[in-house]
Protein backbone atom coordinates (compact mmCIF):
# COMPACT_ATOMS: atom_id res chain seq x y z
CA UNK A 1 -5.50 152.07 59.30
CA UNK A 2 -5.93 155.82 59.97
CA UNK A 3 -3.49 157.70 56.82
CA UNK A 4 -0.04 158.81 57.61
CA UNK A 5 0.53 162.06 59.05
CA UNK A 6 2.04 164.79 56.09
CA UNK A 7 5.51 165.17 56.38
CA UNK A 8 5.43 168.70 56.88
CA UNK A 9 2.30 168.36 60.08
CA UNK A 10 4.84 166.11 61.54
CA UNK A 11 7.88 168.32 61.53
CA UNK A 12 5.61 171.27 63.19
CA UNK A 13 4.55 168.62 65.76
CA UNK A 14 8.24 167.67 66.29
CA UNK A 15 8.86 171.49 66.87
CA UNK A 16 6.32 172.27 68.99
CA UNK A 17 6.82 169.12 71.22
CA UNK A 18 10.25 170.48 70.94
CA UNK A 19 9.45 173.54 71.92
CA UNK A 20 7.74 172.76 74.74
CA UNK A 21 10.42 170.55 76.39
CA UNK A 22 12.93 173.77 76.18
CA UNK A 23 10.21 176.16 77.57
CA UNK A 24 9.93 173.48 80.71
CA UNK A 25 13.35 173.66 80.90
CA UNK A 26 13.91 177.76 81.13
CA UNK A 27 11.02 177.91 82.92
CA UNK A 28 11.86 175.25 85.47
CA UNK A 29 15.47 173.58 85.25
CA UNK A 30 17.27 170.60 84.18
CA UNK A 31 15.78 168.60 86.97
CA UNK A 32 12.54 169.49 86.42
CA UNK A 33 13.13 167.77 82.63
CA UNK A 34 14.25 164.85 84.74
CA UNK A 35 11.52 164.72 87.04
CA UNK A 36 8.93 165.15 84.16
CA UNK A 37 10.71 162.47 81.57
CA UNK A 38 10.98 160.24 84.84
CA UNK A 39 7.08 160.13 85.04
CA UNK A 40 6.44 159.57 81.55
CA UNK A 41 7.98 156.73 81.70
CA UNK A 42 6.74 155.53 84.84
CA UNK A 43 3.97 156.15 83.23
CA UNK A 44 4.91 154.14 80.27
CA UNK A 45 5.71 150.99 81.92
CA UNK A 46 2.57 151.04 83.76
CA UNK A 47 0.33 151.01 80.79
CA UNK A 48 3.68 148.13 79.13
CA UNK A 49 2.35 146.36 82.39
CA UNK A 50 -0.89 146.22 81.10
CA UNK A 51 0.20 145.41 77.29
CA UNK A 52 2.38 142.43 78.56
CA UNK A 53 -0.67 140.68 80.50
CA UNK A 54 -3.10 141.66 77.52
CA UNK A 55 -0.71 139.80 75.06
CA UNK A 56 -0.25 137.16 77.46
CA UNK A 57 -3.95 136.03 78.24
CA UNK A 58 -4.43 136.12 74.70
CA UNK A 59 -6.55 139.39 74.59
CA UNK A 60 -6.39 142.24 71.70
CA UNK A 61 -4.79 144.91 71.97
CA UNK A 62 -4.94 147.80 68.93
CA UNK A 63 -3.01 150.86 70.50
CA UNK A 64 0.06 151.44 72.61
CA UNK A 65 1.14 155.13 72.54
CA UNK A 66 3.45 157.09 74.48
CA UNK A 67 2.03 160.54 75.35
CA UNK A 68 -1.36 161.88 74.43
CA UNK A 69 -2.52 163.87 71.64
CA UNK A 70 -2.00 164.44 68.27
CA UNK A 71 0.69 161.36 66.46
CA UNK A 72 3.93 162.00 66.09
CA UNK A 73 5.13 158.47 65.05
CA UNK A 74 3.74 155.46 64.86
CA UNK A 75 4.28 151.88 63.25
CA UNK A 76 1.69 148.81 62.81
CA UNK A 77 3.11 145.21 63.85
CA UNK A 78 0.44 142.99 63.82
CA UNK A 79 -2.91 144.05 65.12
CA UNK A 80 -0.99 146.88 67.15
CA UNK A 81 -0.64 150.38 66.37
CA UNK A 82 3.12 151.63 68.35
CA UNK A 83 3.50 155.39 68.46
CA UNK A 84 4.45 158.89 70.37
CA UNK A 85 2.41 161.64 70.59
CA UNK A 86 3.01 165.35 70.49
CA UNK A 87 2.05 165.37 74.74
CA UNK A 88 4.83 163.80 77.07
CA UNK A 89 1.84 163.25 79.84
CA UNK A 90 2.46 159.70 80.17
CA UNK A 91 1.10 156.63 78.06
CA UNK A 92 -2.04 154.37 77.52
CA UNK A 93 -2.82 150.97 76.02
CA UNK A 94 -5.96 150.24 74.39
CA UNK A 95 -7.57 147.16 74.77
CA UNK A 96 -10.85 145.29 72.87
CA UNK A 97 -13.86 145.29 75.21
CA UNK A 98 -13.05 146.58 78.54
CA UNK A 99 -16.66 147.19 79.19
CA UNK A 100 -19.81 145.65 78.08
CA UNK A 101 -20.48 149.10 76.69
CA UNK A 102 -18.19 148.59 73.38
CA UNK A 103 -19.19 147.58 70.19
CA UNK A 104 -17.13 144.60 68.85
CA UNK A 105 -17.09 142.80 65.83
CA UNK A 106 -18.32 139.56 66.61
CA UNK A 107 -15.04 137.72 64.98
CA UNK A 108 -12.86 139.37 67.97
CA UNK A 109 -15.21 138.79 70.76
CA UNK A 110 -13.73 135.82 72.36
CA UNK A 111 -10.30 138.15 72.70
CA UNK A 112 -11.95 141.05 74.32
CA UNK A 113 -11.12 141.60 77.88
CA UNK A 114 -14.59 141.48 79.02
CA UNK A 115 -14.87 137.86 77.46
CA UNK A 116 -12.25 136.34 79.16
CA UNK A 117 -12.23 133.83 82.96
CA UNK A 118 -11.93 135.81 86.53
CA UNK A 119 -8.45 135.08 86.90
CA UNK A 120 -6.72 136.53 83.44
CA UNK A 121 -9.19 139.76 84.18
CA UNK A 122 -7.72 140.29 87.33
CA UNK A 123 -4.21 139.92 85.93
CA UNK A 124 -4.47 142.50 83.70
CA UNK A 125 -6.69 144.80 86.05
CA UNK A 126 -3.46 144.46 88.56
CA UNK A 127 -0.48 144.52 86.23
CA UNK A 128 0.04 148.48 85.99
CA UNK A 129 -0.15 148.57 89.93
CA UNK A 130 2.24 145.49 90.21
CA UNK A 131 4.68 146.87 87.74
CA UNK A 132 5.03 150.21 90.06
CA UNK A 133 5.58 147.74 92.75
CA UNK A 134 7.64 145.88 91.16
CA UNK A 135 10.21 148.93 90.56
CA UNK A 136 10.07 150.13 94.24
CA UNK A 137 10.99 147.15 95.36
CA UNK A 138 13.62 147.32 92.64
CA UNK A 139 14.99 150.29 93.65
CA UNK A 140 14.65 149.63 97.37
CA UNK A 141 16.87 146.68 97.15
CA UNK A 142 19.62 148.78 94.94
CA UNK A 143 19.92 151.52 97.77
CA UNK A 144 20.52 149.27 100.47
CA UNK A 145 22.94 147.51 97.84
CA UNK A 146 24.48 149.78 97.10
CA UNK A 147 24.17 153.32 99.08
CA UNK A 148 23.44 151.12 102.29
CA UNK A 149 20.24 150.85 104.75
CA UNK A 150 20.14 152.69 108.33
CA UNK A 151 21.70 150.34 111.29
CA UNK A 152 19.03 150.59 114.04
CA UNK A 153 21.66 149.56 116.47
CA UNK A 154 24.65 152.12 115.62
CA UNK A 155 22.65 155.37 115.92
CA UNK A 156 24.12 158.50 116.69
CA UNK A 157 23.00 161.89 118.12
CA UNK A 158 22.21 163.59 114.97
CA UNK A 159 21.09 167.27 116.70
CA UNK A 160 20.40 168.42 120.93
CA UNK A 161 17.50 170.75 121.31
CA UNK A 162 19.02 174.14 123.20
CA UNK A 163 18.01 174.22 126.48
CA UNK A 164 17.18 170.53 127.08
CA UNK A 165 19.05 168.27 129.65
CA UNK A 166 21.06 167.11 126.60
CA UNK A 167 21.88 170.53 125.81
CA UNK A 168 23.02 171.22 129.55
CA UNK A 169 25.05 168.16 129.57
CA UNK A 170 27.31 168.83 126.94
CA UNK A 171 25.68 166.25 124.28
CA UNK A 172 27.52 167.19 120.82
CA UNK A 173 26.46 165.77 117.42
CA UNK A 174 28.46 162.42 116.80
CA UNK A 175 28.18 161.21 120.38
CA UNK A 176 26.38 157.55 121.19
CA UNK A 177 24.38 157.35 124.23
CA UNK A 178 25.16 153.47 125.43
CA UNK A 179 23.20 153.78 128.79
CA UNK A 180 20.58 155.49 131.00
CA UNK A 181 19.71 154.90 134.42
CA UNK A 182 22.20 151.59 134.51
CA UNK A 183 19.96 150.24 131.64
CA UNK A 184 22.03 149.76 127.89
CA UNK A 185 20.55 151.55 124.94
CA UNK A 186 21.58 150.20 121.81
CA UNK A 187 18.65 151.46 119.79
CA UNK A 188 16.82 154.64 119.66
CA UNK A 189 13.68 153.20 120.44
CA UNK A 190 15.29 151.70 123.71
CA UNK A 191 17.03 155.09 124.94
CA UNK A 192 13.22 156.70 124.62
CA UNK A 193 11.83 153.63 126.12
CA UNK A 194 13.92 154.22 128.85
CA UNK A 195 13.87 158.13 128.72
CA UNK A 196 10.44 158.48 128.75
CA UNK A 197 9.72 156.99 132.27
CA UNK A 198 12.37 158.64 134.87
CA UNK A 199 10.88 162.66 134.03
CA UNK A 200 12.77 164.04 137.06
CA UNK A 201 15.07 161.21 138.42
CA UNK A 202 18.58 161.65 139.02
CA UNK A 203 20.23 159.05 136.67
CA UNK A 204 23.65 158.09 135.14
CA UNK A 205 23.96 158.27 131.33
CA UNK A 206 27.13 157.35 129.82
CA UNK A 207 28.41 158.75 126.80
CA UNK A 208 30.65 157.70 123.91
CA UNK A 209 32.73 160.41 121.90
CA UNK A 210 35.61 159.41 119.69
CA UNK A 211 36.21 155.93 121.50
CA UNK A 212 36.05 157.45 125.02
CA UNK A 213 33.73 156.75 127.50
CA UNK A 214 32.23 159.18 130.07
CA UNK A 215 29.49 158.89 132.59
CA UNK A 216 27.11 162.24 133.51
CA UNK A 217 24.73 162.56 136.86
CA UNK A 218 22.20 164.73 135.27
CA UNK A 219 18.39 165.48 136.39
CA UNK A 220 16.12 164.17 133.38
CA UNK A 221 13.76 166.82 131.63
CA UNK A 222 10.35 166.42 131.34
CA UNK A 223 7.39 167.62 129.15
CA UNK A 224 3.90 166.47 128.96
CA UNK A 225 1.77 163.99 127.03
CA UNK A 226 -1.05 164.40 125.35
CA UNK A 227 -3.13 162.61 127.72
CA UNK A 228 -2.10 165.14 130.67
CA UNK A 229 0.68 163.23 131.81
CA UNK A 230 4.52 163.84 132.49
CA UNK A 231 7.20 162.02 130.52
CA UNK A 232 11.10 161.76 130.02
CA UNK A 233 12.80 164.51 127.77
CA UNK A 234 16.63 164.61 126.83
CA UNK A 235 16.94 166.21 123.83
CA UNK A 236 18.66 164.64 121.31
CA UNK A 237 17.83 163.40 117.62
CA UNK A 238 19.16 160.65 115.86
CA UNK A 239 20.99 159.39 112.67
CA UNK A 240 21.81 156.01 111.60
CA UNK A 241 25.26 155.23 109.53
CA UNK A 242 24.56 153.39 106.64
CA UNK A 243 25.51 149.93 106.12
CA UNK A 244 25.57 148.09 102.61
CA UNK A 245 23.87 144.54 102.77
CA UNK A 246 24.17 141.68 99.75
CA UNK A 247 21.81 140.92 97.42
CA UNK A 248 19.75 138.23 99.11
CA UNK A 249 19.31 140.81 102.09
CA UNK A 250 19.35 143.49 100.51
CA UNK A 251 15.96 141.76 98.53
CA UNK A 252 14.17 140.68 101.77
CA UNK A 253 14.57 144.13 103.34
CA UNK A 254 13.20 145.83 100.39
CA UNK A 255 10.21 143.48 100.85
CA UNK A 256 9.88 144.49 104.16
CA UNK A 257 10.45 148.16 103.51
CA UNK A 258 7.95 148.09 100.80
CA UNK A 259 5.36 146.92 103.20
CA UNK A 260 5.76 149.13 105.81
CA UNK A 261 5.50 152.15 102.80
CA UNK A 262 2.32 150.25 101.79
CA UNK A 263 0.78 150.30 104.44
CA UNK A 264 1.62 154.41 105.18
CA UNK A 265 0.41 155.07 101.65
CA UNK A 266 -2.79 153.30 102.32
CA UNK A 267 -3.36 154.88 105.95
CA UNK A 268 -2.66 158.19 103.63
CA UNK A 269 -5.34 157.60 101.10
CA UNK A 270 -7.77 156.93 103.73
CA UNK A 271 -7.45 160.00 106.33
CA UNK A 272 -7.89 162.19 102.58
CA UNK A 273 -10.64 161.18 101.44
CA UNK A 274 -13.06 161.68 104.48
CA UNK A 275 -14.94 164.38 104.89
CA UNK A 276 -13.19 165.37 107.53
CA UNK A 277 -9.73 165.37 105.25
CA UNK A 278 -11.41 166.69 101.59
CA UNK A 279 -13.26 169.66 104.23
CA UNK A 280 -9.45 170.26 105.76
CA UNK A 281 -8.16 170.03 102.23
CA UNK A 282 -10.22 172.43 100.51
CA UNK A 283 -10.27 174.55 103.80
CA UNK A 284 -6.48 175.30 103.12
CA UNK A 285 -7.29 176.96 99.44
CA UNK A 286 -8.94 179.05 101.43
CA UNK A 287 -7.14 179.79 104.44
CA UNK A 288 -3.66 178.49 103.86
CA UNK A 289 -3.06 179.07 108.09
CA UNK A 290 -5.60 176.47 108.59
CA UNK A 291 -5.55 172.84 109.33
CA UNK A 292 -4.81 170.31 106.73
CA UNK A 293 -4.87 166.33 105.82
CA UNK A 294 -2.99 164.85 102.80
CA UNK A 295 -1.48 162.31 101.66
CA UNK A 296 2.09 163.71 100.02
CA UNK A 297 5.36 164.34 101.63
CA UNK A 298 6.44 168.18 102.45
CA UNK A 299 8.66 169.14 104.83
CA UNK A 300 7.77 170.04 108.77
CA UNK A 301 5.56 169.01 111.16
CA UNK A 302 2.63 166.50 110.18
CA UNK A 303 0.38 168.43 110.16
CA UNK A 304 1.98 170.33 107.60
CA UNK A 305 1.60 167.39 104.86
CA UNK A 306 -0.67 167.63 102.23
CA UNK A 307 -1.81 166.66 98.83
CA UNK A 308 0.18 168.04 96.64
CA UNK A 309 -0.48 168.66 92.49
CA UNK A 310 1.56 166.95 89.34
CA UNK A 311 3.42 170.98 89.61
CA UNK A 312 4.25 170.57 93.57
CA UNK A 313 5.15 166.63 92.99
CA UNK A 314 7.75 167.68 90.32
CA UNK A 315 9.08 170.21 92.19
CA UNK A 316 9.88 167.78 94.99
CA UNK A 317 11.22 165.91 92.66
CA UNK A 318 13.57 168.15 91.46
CA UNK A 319 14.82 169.39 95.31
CA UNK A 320 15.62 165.57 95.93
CA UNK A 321 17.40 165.39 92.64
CA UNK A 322 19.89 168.06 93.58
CA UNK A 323 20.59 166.79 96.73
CA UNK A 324 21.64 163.77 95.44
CA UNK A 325 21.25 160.91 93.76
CA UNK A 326 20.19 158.73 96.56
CA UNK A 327 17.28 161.45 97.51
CA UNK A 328 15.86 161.12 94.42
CA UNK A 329 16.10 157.30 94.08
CA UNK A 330 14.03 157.36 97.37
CA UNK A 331 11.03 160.29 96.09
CA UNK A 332 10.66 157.70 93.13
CA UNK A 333 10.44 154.61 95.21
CA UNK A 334 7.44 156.47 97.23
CA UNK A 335 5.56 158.11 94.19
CA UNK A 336 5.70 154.77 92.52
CA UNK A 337 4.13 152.94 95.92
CA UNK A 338 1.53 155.65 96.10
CA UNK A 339 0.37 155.83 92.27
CA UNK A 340 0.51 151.97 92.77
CA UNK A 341 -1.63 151.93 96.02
CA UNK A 342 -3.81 155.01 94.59
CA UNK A 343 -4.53 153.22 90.97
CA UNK A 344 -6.19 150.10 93.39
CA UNK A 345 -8.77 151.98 94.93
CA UNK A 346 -12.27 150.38 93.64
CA UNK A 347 -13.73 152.95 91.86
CA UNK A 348 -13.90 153.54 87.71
CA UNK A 349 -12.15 154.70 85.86
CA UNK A 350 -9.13 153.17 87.88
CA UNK A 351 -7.65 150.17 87.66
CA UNK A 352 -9.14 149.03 91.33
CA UNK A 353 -12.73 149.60 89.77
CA UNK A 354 -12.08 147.08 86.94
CA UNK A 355 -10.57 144.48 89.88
CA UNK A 356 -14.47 145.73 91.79
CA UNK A 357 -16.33 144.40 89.13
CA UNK A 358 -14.51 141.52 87.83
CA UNK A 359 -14.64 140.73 91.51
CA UNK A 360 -18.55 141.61 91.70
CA UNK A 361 -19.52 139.73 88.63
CA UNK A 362 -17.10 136.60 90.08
CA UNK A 363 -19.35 136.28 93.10
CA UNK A 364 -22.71 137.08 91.21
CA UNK A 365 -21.68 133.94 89.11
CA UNK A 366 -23.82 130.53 90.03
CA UNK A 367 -23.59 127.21 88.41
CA UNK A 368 -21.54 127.35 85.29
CA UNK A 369 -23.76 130.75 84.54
CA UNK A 370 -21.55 133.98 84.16
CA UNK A 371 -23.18 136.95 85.18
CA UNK A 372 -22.70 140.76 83.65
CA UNK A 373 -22.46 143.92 85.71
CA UNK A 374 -24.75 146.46 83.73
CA UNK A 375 -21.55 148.95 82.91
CA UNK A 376 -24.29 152.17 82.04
CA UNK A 377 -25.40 151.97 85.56
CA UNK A 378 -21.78 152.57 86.74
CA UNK A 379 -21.83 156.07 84.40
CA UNK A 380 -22.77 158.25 86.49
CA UNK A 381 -20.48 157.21 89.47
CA UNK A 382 -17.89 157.08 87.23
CA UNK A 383 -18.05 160.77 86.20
CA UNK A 384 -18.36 161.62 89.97
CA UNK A 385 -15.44 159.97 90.52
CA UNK A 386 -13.99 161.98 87.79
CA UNK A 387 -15.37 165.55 89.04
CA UNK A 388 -13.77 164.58 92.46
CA UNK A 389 -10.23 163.56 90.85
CA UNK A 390 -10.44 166.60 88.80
CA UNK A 391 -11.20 169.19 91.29
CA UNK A 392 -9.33 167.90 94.21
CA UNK A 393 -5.86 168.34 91.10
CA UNK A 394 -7.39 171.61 90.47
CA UNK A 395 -7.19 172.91 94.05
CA UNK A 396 -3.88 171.40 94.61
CA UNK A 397 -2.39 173.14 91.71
CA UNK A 398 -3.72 176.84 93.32
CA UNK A 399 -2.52 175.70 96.68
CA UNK A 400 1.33 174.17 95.32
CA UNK A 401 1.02 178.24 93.01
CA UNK A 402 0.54 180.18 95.51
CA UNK A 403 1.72 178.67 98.94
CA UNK A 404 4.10 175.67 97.74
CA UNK A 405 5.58 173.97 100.54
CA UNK A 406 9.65 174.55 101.78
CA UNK A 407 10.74 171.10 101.04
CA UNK A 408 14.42 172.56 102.19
């Protein structure tokens, strides 16, 4: 039991966390308190996810704080010390023998994480990523509830590009294109399907605005692909009304919606951290006009995107909050799939490099014998790990200070 924290250390704690709170907020705005309490406790019930499967697979756990720092509060139930500290920068959980590198008292070995089978190991290794997943999926499934999901098959023509054979044709904002070249276009992906292979040909398209029909003879743009090519160009964007599902549907397309973000937040990870993508990365602190790779949304062109820091995330965060709830519902359902995706990869000290080696150790295993990664050996990749994390934040804080991205 460590002794209680003075009465009169905790009120100047109290104050300065306080304090701190109301300097984010004059400094930033209410948002930005949002943003920054939204993460904490995203945060938090990560490291709960961890707790929960801990307690469940029978394993000890001592600590579970909020924040980081010196205590503000704290209570002991059991063999569990519950508290909040003076630093709002999220939350861990601390549990017996994570590594073989811990000294334990012999008494609590058998509850130590490192003593227990493959399976309950991997539980707890993959409950702060599932829990993340767990609330995008959650919050998928209460948009489409509730605010409604885009209708493929009921787009509209959301802006016409000046110029274009759109443009020349009268196209207005609102209008539905139902056919090119005889050939029905009920989805987006059909009218460029069909677009994209008459460049030049005379064709019919027929238009609907406000219930009426009318049919154009127009001579189809073109432009040219990347492989030297010419292909269809009309000119138009599109916009899908949204259209509120029930629960069971709602559920299955926020399963299926998860996985196609899964999958982009993986491809993301992967194109940073080549060398091609760190050397474009660290290129841009330099040269902020020159080519970049990342892996977090901003606004523009592709190639625009790039990693940005906790500052430029929160930011975001608070541009999507005042445009509405909805916005912001949607920034936290991808932050939570990429911390999710990003706390899997298979190196120490994140949660993937605990699955590595539980994994490693699993298939090292022969006969009824266990075997033991040595955990010193991993030291030294572990810190590089570290150096990387740490300086790749670094340079995306100077980057989001002085060049932060027009997210609109």
């Amino acid at each position: 039991m460590r002794p209680p924290v003075a009465d009169g250390d905790r009120l100047v704690r109290l104050l300065l966390l306080v304090g701190a709170v109301l300097a984010l907020g004059l400094l930033g705005s209410a948002a930005t308190i949002i943003v920054v309490l939204s993460f904490v406790f995203m945060l938090a019930f990560h490291e709960l996810g961890h707790y929960l499967a801990a307690r469940w697979t029978g394993m000890q756990v001592t600590e579970f704080f909020i924040g980081f720092g010196p205590r503000l509060w704290s209570v002991q139930r059991g063999e569990t010390e519950y508290g909040i500290k003076a630093i709002p920068a999220g939350a861990y959980v601390r549990i017996t023998g994570m590594s073989n590198l811990e000294s334990v008292d012999p008494v609590d070995e058998h509850r130590t994480y490192r003593a227990q089978t493959y399976p309950r190991r991997m539980a707890v290794a993959l409950a702060g990523s599932a829990t993340h997943f767990l609330v995008a999926v959650a919050l998928l499934a209460t948009l489409m509830g509730m605010v409604g999901r885009p209708d493929p098959l009921s787009w509209t023509v959301s802006e016409v590009v000046a110029g274009s054979t759109a443009d020349e044709m009268g196209v207005q904002p609102g209008d539905r294109i139902l056919s090119v070249a005889g050939v029905e276009t009920p989805g987006f992906d059909a009218f460029g399907r069909v677009v994209r292979v008459v460049p030049s040909h005379t064709v019919d398209v027929v238009v609907e605005r406000n219930g009426i029909l009318s049919e154009h003879t127009v001579v189809m743009g073109e432009r040219p692909t990347p492989v030297g090519t010419m292909e269809g160009f009309f000119g138009i964007g599109a916009e899908y009304p949204l259209t509120t599902v029930g629960p069971a549907e709602a559920v299955t397309g926020a399963l299926g919606q998860f996985v196609d973000l899964l999958f982009i937040s993986v491809e993301g990870l992967a194109r940073f951290f080549t060398p091609g993508g760190l050397a474009g990365f660290v290129g841009g602190a330099v040269d902020s006009s020159g080519p970049d790779t990342g892996i977090a949304v901003a606004s523009g062109t592709p190639e625009d995107a790039r990693m940005l820091s906790i500052y430029g995330v929160a930011r975001l965060g608070g541009v999507a909050l005042e445009t509405g709830l909805a916005n912001y519902l949607w920034f936290l359902i991808l932050v939570n799939v990429f911390v999710g995706v990003f706390n899997l990869v298979p190196l120490l000290p994140l949660d993937g490099g605990h699955v590595a080696i539980a994994t490693y150790e699993r298939l090292r295993s022969r006969g009824g014998r266990r075997y033991t990664a040595d955990a010193a050996k991993l030291i030294p990749l572990t810190w590089a790990v570290v150096t990387l994390l740490v300086g790749v934040a670094l340079i995306a804080l100077y980057r989001d200070i002085v060049d932060l991205p027009d997210f609109g």
